[in-house]
PDB file of N, CA and C in Angstrom:
ATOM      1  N   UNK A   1      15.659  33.147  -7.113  1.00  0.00           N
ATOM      2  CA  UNK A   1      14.326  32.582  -7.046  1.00  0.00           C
ATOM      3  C   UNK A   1      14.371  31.274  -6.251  1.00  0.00           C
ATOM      4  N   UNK A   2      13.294  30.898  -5.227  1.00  0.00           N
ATOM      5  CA  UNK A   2      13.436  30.030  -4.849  1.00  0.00           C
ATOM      6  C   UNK A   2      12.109  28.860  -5.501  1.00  0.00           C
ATOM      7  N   UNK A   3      13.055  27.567  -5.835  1.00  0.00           N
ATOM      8  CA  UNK A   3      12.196  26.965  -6.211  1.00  0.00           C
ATOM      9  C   UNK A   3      11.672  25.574  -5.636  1.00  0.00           C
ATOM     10  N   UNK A   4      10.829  25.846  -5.799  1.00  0.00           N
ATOM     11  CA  UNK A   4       9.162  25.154  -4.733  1.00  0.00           C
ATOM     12  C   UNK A   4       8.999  23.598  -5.222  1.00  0.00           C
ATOM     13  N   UNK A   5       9.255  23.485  -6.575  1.00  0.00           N
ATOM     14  CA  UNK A   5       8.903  22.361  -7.084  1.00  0.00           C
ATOM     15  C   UNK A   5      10.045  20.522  -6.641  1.00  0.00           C
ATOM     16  N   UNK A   6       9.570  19.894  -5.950  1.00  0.00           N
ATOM     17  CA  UNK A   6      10.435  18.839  -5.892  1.00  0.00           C
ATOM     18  C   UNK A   6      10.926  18.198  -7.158  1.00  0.00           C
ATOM     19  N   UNK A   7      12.210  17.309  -7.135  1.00  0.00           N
ATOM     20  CA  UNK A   7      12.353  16.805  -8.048  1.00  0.00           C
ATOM     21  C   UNK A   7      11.757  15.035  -7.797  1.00  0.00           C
ATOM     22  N   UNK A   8      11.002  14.776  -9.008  1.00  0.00           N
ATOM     23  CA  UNK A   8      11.210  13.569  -8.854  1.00  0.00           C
ATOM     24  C   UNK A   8      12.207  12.522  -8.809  1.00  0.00           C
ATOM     25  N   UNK A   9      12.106  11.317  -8.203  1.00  0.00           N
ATOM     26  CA  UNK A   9      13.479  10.400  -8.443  1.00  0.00           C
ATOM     27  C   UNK A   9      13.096   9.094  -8.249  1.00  0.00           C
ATOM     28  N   UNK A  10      13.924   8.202  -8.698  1.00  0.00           N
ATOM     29  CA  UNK A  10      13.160   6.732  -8.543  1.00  0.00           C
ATOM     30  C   UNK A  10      13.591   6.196  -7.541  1.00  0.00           C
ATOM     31  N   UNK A  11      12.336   6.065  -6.683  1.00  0.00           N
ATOM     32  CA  UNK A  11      12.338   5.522  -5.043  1.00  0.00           C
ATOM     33  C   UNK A  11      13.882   3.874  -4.976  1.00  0.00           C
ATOM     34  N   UNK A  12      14.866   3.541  -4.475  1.00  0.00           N
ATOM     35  CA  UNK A  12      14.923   2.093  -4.139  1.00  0.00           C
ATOM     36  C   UNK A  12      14.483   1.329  -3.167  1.00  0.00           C
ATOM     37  N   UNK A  13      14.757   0.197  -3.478  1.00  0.00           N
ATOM     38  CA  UNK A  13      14.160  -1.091  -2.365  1.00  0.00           C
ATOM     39  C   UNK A  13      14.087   0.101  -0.999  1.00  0.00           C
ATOM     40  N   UNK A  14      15.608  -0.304  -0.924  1.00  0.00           N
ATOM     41  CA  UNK A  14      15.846   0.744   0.958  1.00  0.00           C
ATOM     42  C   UNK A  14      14.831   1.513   0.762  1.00  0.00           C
ATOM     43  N   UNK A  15      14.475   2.782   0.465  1.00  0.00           N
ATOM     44  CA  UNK A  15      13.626   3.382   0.536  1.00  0.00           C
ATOM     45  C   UNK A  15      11.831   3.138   1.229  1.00  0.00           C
ATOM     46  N   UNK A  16      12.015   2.353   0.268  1.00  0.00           N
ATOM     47  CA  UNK A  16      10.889   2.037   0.797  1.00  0.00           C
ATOM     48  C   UNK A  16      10.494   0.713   1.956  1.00  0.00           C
ATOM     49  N   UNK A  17      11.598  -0.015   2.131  1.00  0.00           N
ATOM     50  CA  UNK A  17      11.384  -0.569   3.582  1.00  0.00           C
ATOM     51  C   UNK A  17      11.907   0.399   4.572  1.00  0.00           C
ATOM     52  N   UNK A  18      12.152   1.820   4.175  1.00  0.00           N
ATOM     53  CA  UNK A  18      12.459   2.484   5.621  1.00  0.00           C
ATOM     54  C   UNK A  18      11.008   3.300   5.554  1.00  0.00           C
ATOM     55  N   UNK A  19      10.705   3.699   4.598  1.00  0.00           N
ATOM     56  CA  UNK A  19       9.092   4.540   5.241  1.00  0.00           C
ATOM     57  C   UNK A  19       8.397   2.870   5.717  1.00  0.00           C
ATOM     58  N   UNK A  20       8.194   2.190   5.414  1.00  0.00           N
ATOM     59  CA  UNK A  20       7.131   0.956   5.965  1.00  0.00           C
ATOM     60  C   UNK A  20       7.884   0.813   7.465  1.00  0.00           C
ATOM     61  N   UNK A  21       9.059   1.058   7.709  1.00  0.00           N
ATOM     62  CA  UNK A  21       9.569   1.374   8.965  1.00  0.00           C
ATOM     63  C   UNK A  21       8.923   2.180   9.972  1.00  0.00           C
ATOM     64  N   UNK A  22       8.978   3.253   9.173  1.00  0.00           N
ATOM     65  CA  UNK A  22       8.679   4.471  10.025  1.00  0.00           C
ATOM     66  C   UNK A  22       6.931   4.973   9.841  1.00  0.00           C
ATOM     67  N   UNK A  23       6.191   3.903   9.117  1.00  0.00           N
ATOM     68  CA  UNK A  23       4.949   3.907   9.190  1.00  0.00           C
ATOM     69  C   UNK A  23       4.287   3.013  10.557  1.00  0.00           C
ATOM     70  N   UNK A  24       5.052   1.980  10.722  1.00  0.00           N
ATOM     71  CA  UNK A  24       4.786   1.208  11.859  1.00  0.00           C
ATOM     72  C   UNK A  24       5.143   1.348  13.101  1.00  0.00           C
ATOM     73  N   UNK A  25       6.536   2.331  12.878  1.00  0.00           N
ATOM     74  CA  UNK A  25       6.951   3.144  14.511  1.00  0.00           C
ATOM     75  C   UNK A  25       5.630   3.726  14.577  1.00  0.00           C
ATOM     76  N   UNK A  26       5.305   4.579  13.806  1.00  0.00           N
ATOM     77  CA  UNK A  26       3.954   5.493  14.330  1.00  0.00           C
ATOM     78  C   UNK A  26       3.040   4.732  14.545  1.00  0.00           C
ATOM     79  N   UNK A  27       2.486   4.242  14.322  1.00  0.00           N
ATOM     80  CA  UNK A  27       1.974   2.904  14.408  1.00  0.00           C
ATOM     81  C   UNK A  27       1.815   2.209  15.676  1.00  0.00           C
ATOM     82  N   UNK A  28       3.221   2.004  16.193  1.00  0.00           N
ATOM     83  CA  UNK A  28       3.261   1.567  17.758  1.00  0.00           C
ATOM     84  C   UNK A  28       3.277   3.151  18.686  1.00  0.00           C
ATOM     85  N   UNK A  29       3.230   4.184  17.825  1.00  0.00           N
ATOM     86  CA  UNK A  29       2.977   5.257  19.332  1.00  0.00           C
ATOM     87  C   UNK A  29       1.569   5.358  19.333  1.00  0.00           C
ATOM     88  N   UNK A  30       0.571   4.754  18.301  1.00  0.00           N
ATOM     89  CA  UNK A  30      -0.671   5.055  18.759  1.00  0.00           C
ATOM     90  C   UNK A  30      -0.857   3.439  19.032  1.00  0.00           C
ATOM     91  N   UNK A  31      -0.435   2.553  19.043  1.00  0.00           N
ATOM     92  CA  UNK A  31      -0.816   1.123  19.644  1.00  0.00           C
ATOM     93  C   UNK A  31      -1.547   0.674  20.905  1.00  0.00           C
ATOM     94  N   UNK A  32      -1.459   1.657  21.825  1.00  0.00           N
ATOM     95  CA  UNK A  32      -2.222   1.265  23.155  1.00  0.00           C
ATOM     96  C   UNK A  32      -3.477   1.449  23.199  1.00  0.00           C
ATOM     97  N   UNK A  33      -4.288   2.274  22.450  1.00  0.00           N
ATOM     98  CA  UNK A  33      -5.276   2.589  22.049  1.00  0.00           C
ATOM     99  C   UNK A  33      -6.723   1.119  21.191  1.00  0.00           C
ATOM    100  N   UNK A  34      -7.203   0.584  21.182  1.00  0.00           N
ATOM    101  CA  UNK A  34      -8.201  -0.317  20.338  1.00  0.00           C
ATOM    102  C   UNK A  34      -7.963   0.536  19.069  1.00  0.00           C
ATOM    103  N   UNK A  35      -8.429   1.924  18.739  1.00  0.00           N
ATOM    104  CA  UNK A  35      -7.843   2.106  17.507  1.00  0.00           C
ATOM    105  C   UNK A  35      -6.146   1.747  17.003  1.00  0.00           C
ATOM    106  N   UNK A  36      -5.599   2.174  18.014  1.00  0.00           N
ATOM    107  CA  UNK A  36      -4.329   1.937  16.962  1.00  0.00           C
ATOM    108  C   UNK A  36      -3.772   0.808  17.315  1.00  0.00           C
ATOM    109  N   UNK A  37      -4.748  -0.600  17.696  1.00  0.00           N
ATOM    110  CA  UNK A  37      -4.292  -1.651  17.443  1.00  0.00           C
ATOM    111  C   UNK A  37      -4.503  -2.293  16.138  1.00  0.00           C
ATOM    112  N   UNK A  38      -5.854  -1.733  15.773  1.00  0.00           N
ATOM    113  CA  UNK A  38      -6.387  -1.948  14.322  1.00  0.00           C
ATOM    114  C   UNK A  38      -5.316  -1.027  13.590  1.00  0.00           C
ATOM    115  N   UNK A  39      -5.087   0.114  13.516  1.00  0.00           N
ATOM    116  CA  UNK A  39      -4.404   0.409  12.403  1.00  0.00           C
ATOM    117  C   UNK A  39      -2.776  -0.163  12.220  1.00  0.00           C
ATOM    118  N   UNK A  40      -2.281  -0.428  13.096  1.00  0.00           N
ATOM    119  CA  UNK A  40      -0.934  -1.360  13.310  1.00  0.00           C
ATOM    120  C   UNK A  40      -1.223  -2.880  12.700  1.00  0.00           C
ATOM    121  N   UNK A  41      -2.478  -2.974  12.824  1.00  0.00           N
ATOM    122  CA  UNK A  41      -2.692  -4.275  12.320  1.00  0.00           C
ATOM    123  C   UNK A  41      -2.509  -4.437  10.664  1.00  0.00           C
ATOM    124  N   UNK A  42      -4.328  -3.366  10.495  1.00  0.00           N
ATOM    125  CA  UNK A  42      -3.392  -3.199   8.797  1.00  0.00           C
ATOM    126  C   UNK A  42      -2.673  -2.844   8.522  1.00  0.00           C
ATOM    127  N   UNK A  43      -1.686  -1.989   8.772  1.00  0.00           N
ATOM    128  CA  UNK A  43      -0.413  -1.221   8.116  1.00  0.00           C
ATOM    129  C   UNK A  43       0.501  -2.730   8.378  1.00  0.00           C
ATOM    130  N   UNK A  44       0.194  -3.873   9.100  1.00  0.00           N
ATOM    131  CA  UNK A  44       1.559  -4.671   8.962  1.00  0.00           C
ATOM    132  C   UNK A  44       1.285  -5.462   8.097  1.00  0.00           C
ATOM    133  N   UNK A  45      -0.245  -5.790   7.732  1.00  0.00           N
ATOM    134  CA  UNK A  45      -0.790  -7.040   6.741  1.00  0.00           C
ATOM    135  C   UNK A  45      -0.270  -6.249   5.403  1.00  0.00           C
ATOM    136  N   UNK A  46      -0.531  -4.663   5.171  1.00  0.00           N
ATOM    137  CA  UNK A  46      -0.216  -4.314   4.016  1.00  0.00           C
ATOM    138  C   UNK A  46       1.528  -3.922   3.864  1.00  0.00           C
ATOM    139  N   UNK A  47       1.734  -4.077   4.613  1.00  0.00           N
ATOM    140  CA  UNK A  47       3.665  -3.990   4.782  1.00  0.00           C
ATOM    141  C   UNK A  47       4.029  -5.727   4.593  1.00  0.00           C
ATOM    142  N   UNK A  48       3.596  -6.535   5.086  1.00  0.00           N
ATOM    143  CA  UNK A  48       3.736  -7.846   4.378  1.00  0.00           C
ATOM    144  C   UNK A  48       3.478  -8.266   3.096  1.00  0.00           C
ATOM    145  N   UNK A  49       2.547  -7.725   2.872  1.00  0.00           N
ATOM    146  CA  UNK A  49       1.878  -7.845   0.709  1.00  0.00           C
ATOM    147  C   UNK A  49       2.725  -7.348   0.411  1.00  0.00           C
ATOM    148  N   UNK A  50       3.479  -5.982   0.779  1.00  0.00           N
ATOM    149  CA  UNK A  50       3.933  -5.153  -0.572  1.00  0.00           C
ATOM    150  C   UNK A  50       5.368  -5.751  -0.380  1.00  0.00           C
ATOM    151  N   UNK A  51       5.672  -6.186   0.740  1.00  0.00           N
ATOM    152  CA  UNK A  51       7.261  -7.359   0.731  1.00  0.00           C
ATOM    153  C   UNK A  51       7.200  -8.647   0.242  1.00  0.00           C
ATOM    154  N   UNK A  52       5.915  -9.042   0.310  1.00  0.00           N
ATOM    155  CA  UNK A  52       6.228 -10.588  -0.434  1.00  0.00           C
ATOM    156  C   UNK A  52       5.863 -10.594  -1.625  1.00  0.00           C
ATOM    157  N   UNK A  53       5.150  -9.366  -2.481  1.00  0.00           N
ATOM    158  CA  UNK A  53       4.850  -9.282  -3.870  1.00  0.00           C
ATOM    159  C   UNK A  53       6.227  -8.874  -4.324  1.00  0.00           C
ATOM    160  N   UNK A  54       7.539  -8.180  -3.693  1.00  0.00           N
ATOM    161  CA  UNK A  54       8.540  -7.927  -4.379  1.00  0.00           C
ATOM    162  C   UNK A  54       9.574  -9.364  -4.504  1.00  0.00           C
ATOM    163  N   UNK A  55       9.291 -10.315  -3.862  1.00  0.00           N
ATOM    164  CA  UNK A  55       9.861 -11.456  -3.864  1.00  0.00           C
ATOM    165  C   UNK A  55       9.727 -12.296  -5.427  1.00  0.00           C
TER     166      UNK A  55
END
């Protein structure tokens, strides 16, 4: 049987400064755009909160 269901696991730090990584690479491939200057914008204001609230 193949099974479908993920397991959960508890994310670490690394973890999650590498997706905020790889949220902002994407981020800069839509950057040339007026939209994806705004969304690079928020994704970095909210990638700064969620790093200086872990401080």
């Amino acid at each position: 049987m193949v099974r479908l269901r993920r397991r959960t696991q508890a994310r670490s730090r690394t973890d999650e400064k590498l997706t905020v990584l790889i949220v902002l690479v994407c981020g800069i491939i839509v950057a040339p755009t007026a939209f994806g200057q705004g969304v690079l914008d928020i994704v970095g204001q909210l990638a700064s909160g969620i790093n200086d609230s872990g401080r």
